[in-house]
C-alpha atoms as a PDB file:
ATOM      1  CA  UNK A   1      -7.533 -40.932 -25.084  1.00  0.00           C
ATOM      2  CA  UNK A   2      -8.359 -38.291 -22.109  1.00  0.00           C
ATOM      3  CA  UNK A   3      -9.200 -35.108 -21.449  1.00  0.00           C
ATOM      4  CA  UNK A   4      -7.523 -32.895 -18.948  1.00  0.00           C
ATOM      5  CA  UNK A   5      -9.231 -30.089 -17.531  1.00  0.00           C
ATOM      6  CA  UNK A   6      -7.290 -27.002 -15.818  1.00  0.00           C
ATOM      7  CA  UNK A   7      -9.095 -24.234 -14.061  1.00  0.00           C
ATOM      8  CA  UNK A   8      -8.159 -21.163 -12.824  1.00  0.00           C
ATOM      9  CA  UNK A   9     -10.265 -18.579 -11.685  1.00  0.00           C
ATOM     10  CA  UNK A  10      -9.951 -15.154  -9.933  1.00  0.00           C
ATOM     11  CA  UNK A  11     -11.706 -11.809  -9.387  1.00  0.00           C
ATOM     12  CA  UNK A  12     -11.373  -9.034 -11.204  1.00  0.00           C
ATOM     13  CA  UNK A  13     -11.288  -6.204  -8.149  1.00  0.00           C
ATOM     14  CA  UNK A  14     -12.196  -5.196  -4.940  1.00  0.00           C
ATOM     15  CA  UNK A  15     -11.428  -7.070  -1.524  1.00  0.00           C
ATOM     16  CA  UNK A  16     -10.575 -10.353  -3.264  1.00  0.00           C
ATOM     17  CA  UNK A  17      -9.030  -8.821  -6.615  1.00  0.00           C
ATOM     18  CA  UNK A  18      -5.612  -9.287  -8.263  1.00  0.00           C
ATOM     19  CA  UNK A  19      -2.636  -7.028  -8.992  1.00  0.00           C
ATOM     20  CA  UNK A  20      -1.127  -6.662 -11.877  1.00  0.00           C
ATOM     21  CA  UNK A  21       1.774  -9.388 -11.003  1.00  0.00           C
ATOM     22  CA  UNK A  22      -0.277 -11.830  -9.968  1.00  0.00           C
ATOM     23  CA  UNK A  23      -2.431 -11.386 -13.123  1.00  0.00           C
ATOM     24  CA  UNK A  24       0.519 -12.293 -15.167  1.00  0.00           C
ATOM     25  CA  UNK A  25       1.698 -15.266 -13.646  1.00  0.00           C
ATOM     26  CA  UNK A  26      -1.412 -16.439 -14.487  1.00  0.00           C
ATOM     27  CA  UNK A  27      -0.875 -15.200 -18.289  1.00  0.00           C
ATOM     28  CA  UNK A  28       2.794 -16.662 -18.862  1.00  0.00           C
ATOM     29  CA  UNK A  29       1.074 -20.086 -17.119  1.00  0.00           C
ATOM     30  CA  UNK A  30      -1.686 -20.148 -19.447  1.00  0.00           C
ATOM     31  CA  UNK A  31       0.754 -19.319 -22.433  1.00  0.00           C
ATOM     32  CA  UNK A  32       3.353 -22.058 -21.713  1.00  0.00           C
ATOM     33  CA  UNK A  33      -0.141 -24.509 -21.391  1.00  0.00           C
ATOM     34  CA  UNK A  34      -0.958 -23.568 -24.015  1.00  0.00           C
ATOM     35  CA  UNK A  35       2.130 -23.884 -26.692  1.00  0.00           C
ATOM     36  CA  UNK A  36       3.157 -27.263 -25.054  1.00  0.00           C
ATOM     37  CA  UNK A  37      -0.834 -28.474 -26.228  1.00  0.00           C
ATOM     38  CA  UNK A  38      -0.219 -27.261 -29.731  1.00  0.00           C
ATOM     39  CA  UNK A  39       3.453 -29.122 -29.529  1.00  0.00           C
ATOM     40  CA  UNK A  40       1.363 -32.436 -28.111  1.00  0.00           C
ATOM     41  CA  UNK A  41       3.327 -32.743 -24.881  1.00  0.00           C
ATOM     42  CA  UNK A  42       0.729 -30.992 -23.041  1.00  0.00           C
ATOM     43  CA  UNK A  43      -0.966 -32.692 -20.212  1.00  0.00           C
ATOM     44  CA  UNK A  44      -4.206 -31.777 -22.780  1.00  0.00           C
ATOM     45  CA  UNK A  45      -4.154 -31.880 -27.014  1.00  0.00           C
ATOM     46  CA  UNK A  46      -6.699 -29.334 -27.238  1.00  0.00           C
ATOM     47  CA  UNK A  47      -6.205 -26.501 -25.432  1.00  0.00           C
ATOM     48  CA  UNK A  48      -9.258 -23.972 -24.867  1.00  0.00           C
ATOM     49  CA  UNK A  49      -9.292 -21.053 -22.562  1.00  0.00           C
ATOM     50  CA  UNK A  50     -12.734 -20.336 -21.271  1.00  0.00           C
ATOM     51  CA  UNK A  51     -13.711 -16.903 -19.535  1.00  0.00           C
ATOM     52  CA  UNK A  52     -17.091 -15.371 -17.671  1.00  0.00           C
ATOM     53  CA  UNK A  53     -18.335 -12.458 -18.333  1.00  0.00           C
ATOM     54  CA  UNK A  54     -21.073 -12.766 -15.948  1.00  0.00           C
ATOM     55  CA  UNK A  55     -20.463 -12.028 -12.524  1.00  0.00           C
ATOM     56  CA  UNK A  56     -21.012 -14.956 -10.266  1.00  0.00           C
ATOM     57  CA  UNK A  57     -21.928 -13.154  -6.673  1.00  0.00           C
ATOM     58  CA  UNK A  58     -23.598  -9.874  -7.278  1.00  0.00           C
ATOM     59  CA  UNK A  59     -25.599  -9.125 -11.196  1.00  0.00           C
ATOM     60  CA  UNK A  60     -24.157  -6.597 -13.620  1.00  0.00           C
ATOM     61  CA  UNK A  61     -24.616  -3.321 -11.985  1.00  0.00           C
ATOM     62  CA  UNK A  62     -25.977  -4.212  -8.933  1.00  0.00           C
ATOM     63  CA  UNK A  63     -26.551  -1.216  -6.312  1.00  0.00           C
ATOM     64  CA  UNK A  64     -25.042  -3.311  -3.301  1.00  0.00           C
ATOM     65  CA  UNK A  65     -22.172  -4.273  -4.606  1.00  0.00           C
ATOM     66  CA  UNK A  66     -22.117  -0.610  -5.819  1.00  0.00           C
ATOM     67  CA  UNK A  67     -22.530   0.959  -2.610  1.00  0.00           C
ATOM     68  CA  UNK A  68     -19.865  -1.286  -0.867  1.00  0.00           C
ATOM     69  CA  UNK A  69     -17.051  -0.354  -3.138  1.00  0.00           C
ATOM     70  CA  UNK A  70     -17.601   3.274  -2.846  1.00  0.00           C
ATOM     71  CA  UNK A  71     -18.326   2.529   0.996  1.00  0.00           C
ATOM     72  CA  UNK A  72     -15.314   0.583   0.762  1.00  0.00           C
ATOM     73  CA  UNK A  73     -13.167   2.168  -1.042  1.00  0.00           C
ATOM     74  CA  UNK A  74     -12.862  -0.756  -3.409  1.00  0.00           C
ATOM     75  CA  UNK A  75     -13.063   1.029  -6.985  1.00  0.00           C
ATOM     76  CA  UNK A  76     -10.827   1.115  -8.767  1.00  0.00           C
ATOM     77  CA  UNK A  77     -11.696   3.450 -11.357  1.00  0.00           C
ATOM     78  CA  UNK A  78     -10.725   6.238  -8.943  1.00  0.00           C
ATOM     79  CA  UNK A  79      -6.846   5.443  -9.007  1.00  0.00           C
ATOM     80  CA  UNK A  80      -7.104   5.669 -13.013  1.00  0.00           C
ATOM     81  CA  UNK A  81      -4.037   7.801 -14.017  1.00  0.00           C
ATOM     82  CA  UNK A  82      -5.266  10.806 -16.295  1.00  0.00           C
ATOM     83  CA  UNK A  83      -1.911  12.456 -17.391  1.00  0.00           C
ATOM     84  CA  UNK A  84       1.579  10.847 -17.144  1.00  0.00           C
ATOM     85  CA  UNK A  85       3.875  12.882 -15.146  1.00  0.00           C
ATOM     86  CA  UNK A  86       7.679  11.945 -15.576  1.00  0.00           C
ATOM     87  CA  UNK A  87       8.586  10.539 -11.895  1.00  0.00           C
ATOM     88  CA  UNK A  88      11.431  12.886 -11.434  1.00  0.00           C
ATOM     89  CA  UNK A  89       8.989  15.683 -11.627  1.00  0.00           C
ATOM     90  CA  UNK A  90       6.267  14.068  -9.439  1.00  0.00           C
ATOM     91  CA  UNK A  91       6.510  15.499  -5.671  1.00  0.00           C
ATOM     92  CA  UNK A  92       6.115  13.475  -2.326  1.00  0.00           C
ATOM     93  CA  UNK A  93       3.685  14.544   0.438  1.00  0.00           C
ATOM     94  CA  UNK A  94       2.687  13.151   3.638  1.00  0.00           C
ATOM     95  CA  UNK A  95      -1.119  12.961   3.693  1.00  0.00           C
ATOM     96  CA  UNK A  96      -2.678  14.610   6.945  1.00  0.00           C
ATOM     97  CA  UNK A  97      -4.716  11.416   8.354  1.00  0.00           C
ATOM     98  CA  UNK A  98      -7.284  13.860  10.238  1.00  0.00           C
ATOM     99  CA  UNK A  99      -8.327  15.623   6.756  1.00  0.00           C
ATOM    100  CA  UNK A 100      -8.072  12.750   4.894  1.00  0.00           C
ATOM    101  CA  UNK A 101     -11.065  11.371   7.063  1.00  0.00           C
ATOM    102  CA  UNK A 102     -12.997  14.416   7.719  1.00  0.00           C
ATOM    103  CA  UNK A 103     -15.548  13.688   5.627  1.00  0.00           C
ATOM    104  CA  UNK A 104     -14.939  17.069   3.199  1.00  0.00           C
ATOM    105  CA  UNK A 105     -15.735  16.155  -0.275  1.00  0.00           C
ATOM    106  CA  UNK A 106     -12.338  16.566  -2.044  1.00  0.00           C
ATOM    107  CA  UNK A 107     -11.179  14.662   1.268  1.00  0.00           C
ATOM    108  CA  UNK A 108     -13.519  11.759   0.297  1.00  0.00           C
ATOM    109  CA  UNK A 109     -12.305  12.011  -3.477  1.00  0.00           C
ATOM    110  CA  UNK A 110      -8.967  12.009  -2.382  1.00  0.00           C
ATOM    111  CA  UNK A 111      -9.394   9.177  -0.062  1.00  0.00           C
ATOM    112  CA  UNK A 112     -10.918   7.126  -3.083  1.00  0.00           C
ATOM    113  CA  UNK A 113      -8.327   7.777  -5.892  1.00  0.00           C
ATOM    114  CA  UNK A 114      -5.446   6.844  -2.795  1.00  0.00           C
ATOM    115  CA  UNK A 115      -7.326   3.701  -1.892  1.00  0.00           C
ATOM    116  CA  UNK A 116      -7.950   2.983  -5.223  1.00  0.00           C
ATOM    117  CA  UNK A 117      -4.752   2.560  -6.252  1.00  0.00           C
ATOM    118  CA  UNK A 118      -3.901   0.653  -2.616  1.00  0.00           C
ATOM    119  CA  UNK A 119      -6.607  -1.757  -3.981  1.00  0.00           C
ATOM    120  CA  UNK A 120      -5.376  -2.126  -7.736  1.00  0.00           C
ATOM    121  CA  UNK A 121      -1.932  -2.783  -6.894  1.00  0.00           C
ATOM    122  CA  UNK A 122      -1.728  -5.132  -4.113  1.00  0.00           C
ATOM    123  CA  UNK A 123      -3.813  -8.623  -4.312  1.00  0.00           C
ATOM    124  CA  UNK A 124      -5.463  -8.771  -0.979  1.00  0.00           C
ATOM    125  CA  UNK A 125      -6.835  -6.031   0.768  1.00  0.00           C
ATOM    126  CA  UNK A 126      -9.356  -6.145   3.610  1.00  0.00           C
ATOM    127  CA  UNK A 127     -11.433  -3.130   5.052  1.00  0.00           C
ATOM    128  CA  UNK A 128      -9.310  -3.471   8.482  1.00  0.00           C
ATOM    129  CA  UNK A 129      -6.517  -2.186   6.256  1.00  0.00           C
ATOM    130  CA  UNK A 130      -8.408   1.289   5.819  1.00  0.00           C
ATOM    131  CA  UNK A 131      -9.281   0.997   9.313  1.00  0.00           C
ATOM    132  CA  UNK A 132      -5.769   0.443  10.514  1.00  0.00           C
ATOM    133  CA  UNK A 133      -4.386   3.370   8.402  1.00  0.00           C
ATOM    134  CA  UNK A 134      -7.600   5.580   9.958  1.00  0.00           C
ATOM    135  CA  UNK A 135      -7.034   4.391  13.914  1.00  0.00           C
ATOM    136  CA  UNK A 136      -3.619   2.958  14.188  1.00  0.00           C
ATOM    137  CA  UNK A 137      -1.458   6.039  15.873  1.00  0.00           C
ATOM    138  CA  UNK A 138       1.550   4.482  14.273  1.00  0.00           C
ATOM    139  CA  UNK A 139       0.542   4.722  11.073  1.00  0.00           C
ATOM    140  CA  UNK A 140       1.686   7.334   8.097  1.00  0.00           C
ATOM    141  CA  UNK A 141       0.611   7.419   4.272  1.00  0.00           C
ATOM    142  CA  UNK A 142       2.797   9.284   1.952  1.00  0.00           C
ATOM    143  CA  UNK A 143       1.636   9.583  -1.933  1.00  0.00           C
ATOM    144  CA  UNK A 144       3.525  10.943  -4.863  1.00  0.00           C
ATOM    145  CA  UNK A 145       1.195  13.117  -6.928  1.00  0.00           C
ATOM    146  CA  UNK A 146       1.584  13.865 -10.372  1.00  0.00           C
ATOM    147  CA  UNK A 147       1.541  17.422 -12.212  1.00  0.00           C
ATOM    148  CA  UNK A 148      -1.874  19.845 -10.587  1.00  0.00           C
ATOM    149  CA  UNK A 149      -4.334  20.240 -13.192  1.00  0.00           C
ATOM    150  CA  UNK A 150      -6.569  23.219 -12.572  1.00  0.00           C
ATOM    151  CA  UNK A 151      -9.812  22.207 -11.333  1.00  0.00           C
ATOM    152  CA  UNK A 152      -8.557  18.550 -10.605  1.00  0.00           C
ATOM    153  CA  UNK A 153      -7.508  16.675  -7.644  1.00  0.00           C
ATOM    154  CA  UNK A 154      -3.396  15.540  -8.980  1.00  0.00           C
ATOM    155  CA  UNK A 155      -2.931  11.992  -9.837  1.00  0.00           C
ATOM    156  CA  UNK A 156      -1.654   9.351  -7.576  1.00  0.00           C
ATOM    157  CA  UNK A 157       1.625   7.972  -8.753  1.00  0.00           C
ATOM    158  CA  UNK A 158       2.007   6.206  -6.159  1.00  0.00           C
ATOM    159  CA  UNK A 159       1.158   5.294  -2.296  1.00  0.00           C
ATOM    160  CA  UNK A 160       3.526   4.311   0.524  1.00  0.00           C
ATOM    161  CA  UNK A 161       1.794   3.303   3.480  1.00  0.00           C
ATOM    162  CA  UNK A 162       4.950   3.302   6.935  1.00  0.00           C
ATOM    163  CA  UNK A 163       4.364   1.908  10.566  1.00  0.00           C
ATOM    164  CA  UNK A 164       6.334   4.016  13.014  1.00  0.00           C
ATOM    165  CA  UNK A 165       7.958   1.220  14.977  1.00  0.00           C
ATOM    166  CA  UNK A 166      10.355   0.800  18.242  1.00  0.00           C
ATOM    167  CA  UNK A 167      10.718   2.666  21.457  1.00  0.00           C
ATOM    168  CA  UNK A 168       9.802  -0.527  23.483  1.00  0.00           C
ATOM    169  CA  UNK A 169      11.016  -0.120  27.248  1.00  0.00           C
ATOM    170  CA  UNK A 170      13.846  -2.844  27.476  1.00  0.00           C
ATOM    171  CA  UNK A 171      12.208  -4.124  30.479  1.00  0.00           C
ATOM    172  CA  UNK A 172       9.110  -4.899  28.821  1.00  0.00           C
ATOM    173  CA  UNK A 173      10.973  -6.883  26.248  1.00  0.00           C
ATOM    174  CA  UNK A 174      12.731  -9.136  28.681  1.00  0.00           C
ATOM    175  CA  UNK A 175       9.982  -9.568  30.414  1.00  0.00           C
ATOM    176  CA  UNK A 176       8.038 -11.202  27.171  1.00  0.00           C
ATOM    177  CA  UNK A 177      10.559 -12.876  25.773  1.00  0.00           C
ATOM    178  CA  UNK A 178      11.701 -14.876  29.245  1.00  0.00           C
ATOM    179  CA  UNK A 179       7.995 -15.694  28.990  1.00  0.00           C
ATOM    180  CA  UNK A 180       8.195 -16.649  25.538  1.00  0.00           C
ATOM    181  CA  UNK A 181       5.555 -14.782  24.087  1.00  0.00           C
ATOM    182  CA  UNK A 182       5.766 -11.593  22.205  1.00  0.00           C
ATOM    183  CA  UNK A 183       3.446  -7.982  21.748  1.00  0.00           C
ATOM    184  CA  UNK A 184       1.138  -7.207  19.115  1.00  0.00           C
ATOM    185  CA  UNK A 185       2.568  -4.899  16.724  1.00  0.00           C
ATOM    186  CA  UNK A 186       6.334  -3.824  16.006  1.00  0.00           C
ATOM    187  CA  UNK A 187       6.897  -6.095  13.824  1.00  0.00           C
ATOM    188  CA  UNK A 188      10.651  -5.834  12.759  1.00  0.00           C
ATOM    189  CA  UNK A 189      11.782  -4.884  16.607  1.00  0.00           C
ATOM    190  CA  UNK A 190      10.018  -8.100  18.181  1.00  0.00           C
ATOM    191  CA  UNK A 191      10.972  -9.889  16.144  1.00  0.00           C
ATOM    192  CA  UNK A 192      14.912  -9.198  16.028  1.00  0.00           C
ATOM    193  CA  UNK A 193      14.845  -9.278  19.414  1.00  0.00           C
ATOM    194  CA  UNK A 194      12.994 -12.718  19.414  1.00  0.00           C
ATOM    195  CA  UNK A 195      15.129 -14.023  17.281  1.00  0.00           C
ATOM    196  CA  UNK A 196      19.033 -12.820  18.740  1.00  0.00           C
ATOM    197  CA  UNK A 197      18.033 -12.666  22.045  1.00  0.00           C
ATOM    198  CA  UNK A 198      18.635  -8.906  21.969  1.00  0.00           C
ATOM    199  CA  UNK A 199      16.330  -6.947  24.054  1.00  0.00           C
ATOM    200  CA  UNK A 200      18.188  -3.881  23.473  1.00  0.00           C
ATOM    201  CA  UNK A 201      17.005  -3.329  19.581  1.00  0.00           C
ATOM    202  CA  UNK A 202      13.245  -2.806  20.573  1.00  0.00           C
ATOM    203  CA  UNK A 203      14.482   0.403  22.016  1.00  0.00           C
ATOM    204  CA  UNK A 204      15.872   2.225  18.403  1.00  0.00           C
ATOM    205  CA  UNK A 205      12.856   3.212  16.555  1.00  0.00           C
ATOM    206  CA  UNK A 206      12.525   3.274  12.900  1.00  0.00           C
ATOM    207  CA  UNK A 207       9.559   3.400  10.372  1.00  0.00           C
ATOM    208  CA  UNK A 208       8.668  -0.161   7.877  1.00  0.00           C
ATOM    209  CA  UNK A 209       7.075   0.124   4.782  1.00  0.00           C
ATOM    210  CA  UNK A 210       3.903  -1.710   4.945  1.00  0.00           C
ATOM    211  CA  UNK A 211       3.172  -1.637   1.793  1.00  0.00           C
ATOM    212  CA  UNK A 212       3.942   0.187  -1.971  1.00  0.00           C
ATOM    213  CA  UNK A 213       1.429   0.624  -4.823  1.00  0.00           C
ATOM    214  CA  UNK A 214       1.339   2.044  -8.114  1.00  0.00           C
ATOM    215  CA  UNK A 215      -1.273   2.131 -10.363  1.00  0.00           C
ATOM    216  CA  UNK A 216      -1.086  -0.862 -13.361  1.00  0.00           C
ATOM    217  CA  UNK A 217      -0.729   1.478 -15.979  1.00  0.00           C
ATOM    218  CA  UNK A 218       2.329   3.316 -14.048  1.00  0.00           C
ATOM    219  CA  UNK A 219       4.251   0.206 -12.595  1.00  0.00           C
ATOM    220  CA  UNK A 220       7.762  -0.506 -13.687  1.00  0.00           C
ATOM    221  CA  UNK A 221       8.334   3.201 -14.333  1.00  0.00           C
ATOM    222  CA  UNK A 222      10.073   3.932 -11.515  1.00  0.00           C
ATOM    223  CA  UNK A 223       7.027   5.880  -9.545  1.00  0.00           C
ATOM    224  CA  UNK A 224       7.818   3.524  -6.789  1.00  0.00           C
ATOM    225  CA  UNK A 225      11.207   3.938  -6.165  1.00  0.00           C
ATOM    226  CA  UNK A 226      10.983   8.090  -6.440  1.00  0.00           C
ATOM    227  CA  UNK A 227       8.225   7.199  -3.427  1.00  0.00           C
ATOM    228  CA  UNK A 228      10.492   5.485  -1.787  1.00  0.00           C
ATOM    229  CA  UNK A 229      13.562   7.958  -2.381  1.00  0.00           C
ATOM    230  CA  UNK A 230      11.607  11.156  -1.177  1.00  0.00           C
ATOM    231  CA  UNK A 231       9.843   8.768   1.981  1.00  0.00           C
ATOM    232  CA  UNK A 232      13.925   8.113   2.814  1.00  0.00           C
ATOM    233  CA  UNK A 233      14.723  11.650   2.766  1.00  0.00           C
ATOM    234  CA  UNK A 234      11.785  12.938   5.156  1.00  0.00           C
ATOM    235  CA  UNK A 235      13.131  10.040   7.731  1.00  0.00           C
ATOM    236  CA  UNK A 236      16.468  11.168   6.936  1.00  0.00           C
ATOM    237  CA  UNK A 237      15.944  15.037   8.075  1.00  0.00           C
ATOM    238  CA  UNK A 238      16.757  16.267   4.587  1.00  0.00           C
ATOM    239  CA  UNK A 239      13.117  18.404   4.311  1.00  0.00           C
ATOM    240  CA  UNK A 240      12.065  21.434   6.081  1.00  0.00           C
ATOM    241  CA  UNK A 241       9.286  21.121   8.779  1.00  0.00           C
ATOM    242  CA  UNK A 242       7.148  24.197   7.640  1.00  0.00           C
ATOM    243  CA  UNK A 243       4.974  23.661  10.833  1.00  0.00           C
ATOM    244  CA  UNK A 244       7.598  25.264  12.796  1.00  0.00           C
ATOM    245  CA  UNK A 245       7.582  29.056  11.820  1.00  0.00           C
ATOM    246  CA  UNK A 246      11.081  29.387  14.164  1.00  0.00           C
ATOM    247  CA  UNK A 247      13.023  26.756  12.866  1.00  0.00           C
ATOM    248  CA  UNK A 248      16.131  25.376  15.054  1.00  0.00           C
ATOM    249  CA  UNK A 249      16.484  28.736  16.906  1.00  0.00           C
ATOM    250  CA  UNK A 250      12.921  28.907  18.409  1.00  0.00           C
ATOM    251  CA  UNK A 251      13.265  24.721  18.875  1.00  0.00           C
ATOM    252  CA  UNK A 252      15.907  26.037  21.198  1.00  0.00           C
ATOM    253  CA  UNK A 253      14.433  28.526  22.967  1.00  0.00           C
ATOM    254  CA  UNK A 254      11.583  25.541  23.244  1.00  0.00           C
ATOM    255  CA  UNK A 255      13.823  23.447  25.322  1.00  0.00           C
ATOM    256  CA  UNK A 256      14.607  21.265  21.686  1.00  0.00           C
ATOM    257  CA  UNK A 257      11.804  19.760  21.400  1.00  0.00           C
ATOM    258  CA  UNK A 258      10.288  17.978  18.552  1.00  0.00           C
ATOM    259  CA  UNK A 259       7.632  16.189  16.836  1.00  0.00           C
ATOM    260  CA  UNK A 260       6.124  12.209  17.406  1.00  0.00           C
ATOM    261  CA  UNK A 261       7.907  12.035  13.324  1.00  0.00           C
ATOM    262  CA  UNK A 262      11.267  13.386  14.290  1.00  0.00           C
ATOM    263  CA  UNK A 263      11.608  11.122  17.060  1.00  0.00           C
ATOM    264  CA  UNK A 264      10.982   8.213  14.947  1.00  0.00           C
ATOM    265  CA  UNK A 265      13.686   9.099  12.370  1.00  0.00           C
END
């Protein structure tokens, strides 16, 4: 007779935390382990399932490890959902990157509950992904908030983070690819062209979705795809650009111009 031993271990949150898919591939693993030991054709006749409570780098409570998630943006008791809003009523904005880091406090708070569900959701995250979405002129955040509550920043339903993409000078593309190499950034034009030869495609420009979360309590509701409905529309012209006062007239007495967004639709 033997003993097998099987280990799997994982953090909870923050930087190095799990979503809430990954967390149940674990679950249906450990489930399946554990009816084929009570069945005997387990790789193990007794089956035990062993967890810490303790935490292994920082202590219970620890002010460092405090101070770098809210540094960080890594807690995720800020994305918690407080009152369900039915997705078809939840509405879709496109978060102004300047206030979102000017330091206000509802800006901060804001910042928190959208990274907080950025950091819940998805199973890696790394502070260069904040810094990207802070820096990166290409970037855009759109968030579907939940029914105002007086007094109370909305809930996040759910965040779509886009890169702006294309618009590459067809010159510059032959240029890299006859060399073999390929740019930085643009990932779905570089690569197309990369792979067909085409150097023609880095020129359209379109938007990719980087990434889509939802807070755990909220997935498989369909929050994510009414995100990803209203994100189609804005890149599809179907919404009203209140920034311009004059609408299409005055854009024509403006020579047509337009803004970095439109161009990119």
């Amino acid at each position: 007779d033997h003993e097998a031993l099987a280990s799997d271990a994982d953090a909870d949150g923050g930087a190095e935390g799990k979503g809430k898919k990954d967390k149940k591939v674990h679950e249906d693993r450990w489930k399946l382990e554990a009816a084929a030991a009570k069945r005997g054709k387990g790789r193990a006749g007794n089956f035990v399932e062993v967890s810490m409570e303790q935490s292994i780098r920082y202590n219970p409570g620890d002010p460092v490890e405090a101070w770098l998630d809210d540094l960080l943006c890594f807690d995720e008791r800020a994305a918690r959902v407080k009152t369900m809003t039915r997705p078809s009523e939840c509405e879709a904005y496109m978060v102004d990157r300047d206030a979102l880091f000017s330091y206000h406090s509802l800006s901060e708070k804001f910042l928190k509950k959208v990274w907080g569900v950025v950091t819940e959701a998805h199973y890696k995250n790394s502070p260069d992904d904040l810094m990207l979405l802070s820096d990166s002129p290409g970037q855009r955040m759109f968030v579907l908030l939940g029914e105002p509550r007086e007094g109370h920043i909305p809930d996040v339903m759910a965040v779509c983070q886009v890169a702006l993409e294309g618009g590459i000078n067809k010159k510059q593309v032959a240029a890299q690819l006859g060399r073999g190499k390929r740019e930085s950034g643009d990932l779905i034009p570089w690569t197309v062209s990369q792979q067909f030869g085409d150097a023609e495609f880095a020129k359209l420009s379109g938007a990719r979705i980087v990434r889509l979360a939802v807070p755990r309590e909220c997935q498989g509701m369909g929050y994510g795809g009414r995100c990803l409905e209203e994100v189609y529309r804005f890149f599809n012209g179907d919404f009203v650009n209140l920034e311009d006062d004059g609408g299409e007239e005055e854009e024509g007495e403006n020579g047509g111009g337009s803004d970095d967004d439109d161009d990119d639709d």
